[in-house]
PDB file of N, CA and C in Angstrom:
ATOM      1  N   UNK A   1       8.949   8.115   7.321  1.00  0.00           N
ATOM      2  CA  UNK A   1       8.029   7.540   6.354  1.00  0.00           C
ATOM      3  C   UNK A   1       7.189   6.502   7.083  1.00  0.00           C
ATOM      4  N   UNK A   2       6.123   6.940   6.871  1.00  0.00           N
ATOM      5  CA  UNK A   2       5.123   5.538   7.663  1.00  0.00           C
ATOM      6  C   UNK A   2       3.842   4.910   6.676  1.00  0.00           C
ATOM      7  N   UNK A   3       2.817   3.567   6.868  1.00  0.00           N
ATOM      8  CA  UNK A   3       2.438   3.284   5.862  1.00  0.00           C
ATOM      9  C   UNK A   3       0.847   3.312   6.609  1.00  0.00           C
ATOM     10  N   UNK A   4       0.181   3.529   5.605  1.00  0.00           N
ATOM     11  CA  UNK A   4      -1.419   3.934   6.766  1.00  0.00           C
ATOM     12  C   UNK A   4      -2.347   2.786   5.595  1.00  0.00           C
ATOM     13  N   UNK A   5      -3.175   2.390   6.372  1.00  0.00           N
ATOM     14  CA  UNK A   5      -4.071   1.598   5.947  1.00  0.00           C
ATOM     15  C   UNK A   5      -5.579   2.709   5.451  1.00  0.00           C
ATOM     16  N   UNK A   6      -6.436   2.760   4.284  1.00  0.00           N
ATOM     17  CA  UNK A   6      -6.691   3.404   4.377  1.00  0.00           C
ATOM     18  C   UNK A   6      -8.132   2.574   3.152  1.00  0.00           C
ATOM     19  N   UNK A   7      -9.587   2.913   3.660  1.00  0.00           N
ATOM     20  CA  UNK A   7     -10.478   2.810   2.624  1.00  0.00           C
ATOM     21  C   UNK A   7     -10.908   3.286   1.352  1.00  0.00           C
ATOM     22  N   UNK A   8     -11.051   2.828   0.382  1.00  0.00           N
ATOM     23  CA  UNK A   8     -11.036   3.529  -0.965  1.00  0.00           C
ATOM     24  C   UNK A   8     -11.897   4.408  -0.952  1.00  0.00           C
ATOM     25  N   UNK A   9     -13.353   4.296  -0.395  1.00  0.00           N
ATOM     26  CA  UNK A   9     -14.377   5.623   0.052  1.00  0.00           C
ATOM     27  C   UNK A   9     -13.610   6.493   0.732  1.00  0.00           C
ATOM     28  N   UNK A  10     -12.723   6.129   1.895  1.00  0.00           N
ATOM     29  CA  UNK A  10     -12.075   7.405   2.957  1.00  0.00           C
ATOM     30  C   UNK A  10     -10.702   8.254   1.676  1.00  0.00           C
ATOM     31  N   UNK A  11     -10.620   7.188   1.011  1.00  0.00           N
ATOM     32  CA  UNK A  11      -9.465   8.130   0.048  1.00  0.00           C
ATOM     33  C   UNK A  11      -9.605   8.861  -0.781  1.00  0.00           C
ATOM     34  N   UNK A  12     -11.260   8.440  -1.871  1.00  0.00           N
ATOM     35  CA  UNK A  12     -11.799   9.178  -2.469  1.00  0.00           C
ATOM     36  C   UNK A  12     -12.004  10.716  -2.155  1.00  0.00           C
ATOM     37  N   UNK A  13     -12.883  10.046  -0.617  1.00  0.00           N
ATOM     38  CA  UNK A  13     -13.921  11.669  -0.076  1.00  0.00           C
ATOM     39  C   UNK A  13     -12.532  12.355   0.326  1.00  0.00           C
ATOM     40  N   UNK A  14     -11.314  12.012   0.860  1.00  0.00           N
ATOM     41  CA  UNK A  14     -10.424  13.492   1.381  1.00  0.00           C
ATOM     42  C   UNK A  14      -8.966  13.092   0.444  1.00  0.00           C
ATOM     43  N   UNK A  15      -9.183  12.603  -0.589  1.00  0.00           N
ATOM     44  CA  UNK A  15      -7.875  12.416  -1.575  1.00  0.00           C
ATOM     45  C   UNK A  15      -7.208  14.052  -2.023  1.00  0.00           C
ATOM     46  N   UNK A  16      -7.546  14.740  -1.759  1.00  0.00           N
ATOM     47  CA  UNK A  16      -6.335  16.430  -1.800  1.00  0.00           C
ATOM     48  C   UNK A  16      -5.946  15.823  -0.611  1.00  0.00           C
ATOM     49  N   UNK A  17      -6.624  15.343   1.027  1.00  0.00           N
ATOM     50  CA  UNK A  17      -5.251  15.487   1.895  1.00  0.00           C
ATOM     51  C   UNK A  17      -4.208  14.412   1.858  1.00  0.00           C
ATOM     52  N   UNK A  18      -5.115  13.293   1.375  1.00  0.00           N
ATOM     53  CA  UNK A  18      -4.036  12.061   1.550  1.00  0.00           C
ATOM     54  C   UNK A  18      -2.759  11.976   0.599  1.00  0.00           C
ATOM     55  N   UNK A  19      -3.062  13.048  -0.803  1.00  0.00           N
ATOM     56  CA  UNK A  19      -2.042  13.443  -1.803  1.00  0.00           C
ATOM     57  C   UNK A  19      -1.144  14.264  -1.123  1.00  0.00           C
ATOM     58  N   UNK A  20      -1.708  15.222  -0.265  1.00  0.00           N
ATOM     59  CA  UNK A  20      -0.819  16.118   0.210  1.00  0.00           C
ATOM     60  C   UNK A  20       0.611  15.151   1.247  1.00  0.00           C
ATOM     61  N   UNK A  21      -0.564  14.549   2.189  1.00  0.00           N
ATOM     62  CA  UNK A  21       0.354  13.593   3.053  1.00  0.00           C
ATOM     63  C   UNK A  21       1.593  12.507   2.246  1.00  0.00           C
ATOM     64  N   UNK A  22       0.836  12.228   1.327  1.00  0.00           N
ATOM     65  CA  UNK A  22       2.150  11.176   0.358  1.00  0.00           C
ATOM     66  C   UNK A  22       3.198  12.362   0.087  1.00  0.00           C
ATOM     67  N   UNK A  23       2.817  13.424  -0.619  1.00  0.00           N
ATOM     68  CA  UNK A  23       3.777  14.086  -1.297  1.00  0.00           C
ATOM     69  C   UNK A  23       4.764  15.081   0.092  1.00  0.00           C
ATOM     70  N   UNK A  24       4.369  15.791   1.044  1.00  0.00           N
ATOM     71  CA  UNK A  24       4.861  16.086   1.663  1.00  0.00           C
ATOM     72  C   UNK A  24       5.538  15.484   2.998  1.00  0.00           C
ATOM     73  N   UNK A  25       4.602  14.309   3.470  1.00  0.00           N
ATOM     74  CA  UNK A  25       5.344  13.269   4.364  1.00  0.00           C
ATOM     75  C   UNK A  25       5.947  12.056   4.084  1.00  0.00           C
ATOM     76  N   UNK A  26       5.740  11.640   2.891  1.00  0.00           N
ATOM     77  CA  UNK A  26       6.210  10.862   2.091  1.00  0.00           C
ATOM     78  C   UNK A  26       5.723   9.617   2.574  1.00  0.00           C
ATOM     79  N   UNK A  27       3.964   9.805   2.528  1.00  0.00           N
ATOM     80  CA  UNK A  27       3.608   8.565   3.217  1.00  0.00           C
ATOM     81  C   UNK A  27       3.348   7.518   2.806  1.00  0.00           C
ATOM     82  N   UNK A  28       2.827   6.362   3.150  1.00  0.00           N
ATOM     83  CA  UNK A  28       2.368   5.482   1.977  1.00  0.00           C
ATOM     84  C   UNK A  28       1.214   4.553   2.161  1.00  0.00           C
ATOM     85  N   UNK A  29       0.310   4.917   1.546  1.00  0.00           N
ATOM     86  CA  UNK A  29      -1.423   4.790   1.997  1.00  0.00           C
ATOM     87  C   UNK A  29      -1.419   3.098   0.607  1.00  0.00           C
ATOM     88  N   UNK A  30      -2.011   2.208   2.059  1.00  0.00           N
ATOM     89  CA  UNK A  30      -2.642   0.996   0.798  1.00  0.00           C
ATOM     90  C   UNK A  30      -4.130   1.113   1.018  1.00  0.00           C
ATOM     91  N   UNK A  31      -4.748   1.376   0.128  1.00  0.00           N
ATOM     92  CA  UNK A  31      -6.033   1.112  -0.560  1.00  0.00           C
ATOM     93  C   UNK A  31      -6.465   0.058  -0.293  1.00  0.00           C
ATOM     94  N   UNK A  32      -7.911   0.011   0.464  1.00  0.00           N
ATOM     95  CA  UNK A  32      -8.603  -1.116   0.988  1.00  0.00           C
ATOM     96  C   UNK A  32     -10.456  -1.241   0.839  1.00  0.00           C
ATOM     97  N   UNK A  33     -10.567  -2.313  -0.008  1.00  0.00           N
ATOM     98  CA  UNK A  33     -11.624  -2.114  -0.646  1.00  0.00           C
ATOM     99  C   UNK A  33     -12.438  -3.515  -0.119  1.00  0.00           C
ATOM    100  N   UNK A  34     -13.659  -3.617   0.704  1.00  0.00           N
ATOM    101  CA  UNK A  34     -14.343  -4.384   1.127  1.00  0.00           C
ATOM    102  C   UNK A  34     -13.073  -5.449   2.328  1.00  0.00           C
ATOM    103  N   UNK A  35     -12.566  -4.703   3.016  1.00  0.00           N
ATOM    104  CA  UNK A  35     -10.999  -4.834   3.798  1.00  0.00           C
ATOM    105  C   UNK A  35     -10.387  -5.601   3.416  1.00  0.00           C
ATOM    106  N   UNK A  36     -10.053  -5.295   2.020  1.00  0.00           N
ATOM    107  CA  UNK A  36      -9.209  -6.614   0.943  1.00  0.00           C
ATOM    108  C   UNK A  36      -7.870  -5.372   0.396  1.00  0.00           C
ATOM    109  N   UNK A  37      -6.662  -5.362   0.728  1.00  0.00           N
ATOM    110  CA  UNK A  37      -6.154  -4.581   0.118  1.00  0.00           C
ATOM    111  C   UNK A  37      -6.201  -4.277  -1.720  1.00  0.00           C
ATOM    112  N   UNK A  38      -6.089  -3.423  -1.918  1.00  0.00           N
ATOM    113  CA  UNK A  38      -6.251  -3.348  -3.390  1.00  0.00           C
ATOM    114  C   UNK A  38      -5.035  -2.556  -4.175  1.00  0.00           C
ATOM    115  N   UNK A  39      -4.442  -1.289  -3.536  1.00  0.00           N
ATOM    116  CA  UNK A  39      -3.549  -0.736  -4.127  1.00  0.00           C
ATOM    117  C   UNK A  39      -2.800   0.142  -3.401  1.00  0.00           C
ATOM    118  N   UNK A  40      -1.453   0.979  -4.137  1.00  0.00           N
ATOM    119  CA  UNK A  40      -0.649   1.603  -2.907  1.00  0.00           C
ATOM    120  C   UNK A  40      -0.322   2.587  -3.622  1.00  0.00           C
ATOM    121  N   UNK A  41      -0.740   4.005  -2.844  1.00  0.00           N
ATOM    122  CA  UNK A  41      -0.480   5.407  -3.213  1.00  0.00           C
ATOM    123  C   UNK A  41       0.979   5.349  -2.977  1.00  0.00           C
ATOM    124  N   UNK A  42       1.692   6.176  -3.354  1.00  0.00           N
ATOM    125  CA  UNK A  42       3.134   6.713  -2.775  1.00  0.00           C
ATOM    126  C   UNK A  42       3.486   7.620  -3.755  1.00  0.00           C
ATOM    127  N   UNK A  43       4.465   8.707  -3.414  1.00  0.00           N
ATOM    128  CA  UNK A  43       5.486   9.376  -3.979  1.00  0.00           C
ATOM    129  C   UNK A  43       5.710   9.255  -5.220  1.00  0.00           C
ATOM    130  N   UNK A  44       6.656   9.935  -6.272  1.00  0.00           N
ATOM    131  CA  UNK A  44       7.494   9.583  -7.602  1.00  0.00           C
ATOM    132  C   UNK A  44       8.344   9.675  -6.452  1.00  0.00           C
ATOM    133  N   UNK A  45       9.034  10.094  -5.390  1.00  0.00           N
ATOM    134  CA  UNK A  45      10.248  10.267  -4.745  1.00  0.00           C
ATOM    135  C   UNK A  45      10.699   9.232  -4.155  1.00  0.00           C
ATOM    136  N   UNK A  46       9.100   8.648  -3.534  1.00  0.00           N
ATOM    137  CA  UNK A  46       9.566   7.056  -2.774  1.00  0.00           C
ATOM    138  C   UNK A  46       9.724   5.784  -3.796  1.00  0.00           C
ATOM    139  N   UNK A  47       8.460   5.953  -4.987  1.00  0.00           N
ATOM    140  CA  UNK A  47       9.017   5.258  -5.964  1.00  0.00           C
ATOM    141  C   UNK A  47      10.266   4.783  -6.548  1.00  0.00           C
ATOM    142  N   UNK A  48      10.867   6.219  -6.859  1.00  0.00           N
ATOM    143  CA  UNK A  48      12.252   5.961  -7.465  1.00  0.00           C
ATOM    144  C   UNK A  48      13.450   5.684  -6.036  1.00  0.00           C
ATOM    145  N   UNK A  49      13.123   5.872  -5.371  1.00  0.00           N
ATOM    146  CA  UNK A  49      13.600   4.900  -3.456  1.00  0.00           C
ATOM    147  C   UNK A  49      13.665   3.707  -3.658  1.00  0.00           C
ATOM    148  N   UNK A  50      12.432   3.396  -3.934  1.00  0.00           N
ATOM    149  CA  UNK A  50      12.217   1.735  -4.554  1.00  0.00           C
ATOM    150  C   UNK A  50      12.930   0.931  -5.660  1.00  0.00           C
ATOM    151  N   UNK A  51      12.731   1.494  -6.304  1.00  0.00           N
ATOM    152  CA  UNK A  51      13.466   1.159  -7.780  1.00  0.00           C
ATOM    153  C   UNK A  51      14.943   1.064  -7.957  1.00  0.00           C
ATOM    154  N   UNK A  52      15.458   2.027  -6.760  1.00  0.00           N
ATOM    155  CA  UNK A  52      17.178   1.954  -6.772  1.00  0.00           C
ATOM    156  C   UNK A  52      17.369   1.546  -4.829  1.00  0.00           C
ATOM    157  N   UNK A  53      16.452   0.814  -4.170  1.00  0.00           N
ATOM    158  CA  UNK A  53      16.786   0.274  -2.920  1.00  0.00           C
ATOM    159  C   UNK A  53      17.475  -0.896  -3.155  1.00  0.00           C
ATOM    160  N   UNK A  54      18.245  -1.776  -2.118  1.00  0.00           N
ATOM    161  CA  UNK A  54      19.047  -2.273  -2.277  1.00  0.00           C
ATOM    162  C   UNK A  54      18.265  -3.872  -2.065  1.00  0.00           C
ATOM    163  N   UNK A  55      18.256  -4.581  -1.814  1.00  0.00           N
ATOM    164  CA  UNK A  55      17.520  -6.031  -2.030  1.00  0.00           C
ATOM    165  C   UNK A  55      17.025  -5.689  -0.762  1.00  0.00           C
ATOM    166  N   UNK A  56      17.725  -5.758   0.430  1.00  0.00           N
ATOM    167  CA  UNK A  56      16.520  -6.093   1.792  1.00  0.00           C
ATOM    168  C   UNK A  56      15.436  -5.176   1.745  1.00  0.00           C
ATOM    169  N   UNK A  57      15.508  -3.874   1.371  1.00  0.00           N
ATOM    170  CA  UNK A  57      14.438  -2.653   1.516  1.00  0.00           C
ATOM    171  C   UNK A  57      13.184  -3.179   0.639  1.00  0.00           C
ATOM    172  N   UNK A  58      13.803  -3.406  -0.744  1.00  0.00           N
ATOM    173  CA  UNK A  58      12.736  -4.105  -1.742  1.00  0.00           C
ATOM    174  C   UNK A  58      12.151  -5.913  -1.164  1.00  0.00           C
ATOM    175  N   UNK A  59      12.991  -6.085  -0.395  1.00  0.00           N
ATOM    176  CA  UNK A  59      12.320  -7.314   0.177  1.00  0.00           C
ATOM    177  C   UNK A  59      11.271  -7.174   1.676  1.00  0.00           C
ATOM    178  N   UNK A  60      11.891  -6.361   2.371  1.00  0.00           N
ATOM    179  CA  UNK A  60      11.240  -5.654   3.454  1.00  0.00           C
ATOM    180  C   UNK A  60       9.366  -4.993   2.988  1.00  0.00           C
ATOM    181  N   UNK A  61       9.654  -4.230   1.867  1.00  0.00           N
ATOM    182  CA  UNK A  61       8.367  -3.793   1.594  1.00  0.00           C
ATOM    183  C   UNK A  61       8.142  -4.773   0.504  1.00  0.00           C
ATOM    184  N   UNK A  62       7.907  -5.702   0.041  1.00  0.00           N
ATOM    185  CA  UNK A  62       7.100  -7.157  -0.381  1.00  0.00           C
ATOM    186  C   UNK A  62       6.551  -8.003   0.511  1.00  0.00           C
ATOM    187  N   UNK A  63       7.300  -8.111   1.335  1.00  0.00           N
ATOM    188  CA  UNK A  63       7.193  -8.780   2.984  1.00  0.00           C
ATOM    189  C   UNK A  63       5.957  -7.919   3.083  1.00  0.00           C
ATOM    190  N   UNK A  64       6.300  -7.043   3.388  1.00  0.00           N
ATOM    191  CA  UNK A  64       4.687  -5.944   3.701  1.00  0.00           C
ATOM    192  C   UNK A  64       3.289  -6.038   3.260  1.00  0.00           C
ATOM    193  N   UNK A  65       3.716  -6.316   1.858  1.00  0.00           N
ATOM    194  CA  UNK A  65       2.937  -6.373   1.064  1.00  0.00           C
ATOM    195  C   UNK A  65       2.203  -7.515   0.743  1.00  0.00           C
ATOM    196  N   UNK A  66       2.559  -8.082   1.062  1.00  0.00           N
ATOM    197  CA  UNK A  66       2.084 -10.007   1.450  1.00  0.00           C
ATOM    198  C   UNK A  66       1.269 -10.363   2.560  1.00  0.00           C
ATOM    199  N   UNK A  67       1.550 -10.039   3.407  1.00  0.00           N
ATOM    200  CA  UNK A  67       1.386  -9.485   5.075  1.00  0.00           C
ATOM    201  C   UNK A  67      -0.129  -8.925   4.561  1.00  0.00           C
ATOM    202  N   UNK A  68      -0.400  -7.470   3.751  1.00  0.00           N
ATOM    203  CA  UNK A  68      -1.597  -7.293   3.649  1.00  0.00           C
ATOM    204  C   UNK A  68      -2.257  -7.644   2.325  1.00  0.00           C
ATOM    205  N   UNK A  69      -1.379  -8.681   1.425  1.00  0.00           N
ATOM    206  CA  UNK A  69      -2.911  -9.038   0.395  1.00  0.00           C
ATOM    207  C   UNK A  69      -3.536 -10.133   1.071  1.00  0.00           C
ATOM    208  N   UNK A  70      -4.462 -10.343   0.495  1.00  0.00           N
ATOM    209  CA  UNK A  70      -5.384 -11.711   0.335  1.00  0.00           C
ATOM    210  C   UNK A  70      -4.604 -12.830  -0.073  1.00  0.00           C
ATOM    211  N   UNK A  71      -4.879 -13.945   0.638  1.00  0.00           N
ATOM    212  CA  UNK A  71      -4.073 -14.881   0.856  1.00  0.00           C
ATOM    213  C   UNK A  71      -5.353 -16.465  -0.235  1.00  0.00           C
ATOM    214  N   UNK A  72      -6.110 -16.029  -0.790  1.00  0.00           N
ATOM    215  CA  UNK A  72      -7.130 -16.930  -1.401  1.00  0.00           C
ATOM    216  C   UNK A  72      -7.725 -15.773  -2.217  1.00  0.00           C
ATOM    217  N   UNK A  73      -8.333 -16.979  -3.392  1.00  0.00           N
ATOM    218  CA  UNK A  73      -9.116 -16.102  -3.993  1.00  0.00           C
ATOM    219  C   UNK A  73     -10.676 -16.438  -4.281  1.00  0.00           C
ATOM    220  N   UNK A  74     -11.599 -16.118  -5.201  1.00  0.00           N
ATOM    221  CA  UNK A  74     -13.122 -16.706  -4.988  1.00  0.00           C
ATOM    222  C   UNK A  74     -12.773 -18.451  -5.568  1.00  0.00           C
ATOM    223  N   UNK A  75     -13.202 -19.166  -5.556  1.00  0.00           N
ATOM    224  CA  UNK A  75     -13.224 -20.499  -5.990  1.00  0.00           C
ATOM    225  C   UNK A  75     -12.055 -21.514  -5.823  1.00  0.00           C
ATOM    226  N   UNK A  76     -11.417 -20.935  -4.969  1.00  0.00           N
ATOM    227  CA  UNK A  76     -10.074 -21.679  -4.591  1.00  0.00           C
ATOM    228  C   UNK A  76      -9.945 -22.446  -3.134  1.00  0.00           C
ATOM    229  N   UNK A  77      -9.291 -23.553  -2.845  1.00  0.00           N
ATOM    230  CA  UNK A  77     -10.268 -23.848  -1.686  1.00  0.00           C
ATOM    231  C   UNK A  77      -8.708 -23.213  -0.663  1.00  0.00           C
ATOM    232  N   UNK A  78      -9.175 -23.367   0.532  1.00  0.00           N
ATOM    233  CA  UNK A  78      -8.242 -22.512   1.800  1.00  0.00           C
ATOM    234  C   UNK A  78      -8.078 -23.857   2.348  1.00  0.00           C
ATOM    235  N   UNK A  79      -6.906 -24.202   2.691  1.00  0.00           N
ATOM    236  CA  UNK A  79      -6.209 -24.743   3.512  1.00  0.00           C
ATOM    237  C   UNK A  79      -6.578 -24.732   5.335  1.00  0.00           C
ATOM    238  N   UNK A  80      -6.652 -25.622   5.818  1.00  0.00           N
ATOM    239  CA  UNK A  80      -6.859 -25.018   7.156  1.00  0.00           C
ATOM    240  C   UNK A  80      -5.673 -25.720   8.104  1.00  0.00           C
TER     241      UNK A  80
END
């Protein structure tokens, strides 16, 4: 299982293959929109992986997931 970074135009224009790739490689594509992550394709198979993983796995992929959101938002000031 591996996790691919992927543009919401590039997912649109070839979304039959990137469905195919989730469902048969069980991959897991995050959605990236103006290179701001936005959302995460996956499985019902890896889903329900998720849902019954054990704390580090579900902490492991949050970790991940943190790693690629946005860390600020519009009108908020950033720390330096």
């Amino acid at each position: 299982m591996g996790t691919k970074l992927i543009a919401s135009t590039e997912a649109q224009n070839n979304f039959g293959r990137v469905l195919d790739d989730v469902v048969q490689n069980n991959t897991r594509y995050i959605l990236r929109r103006r290179n701001i992550s936005q959302a995460v394709i996956l499985s019902v198979a890896d889903f329900e992986e998720i849902l019954n993983a054990n704390e580090t796995e579900r902490t492991k992929l949050g970790k991940l997931l943190r790693e690629l959101s946005p860390g600020y938002s519009f009108g908020e000031t950033v720390e330096e």
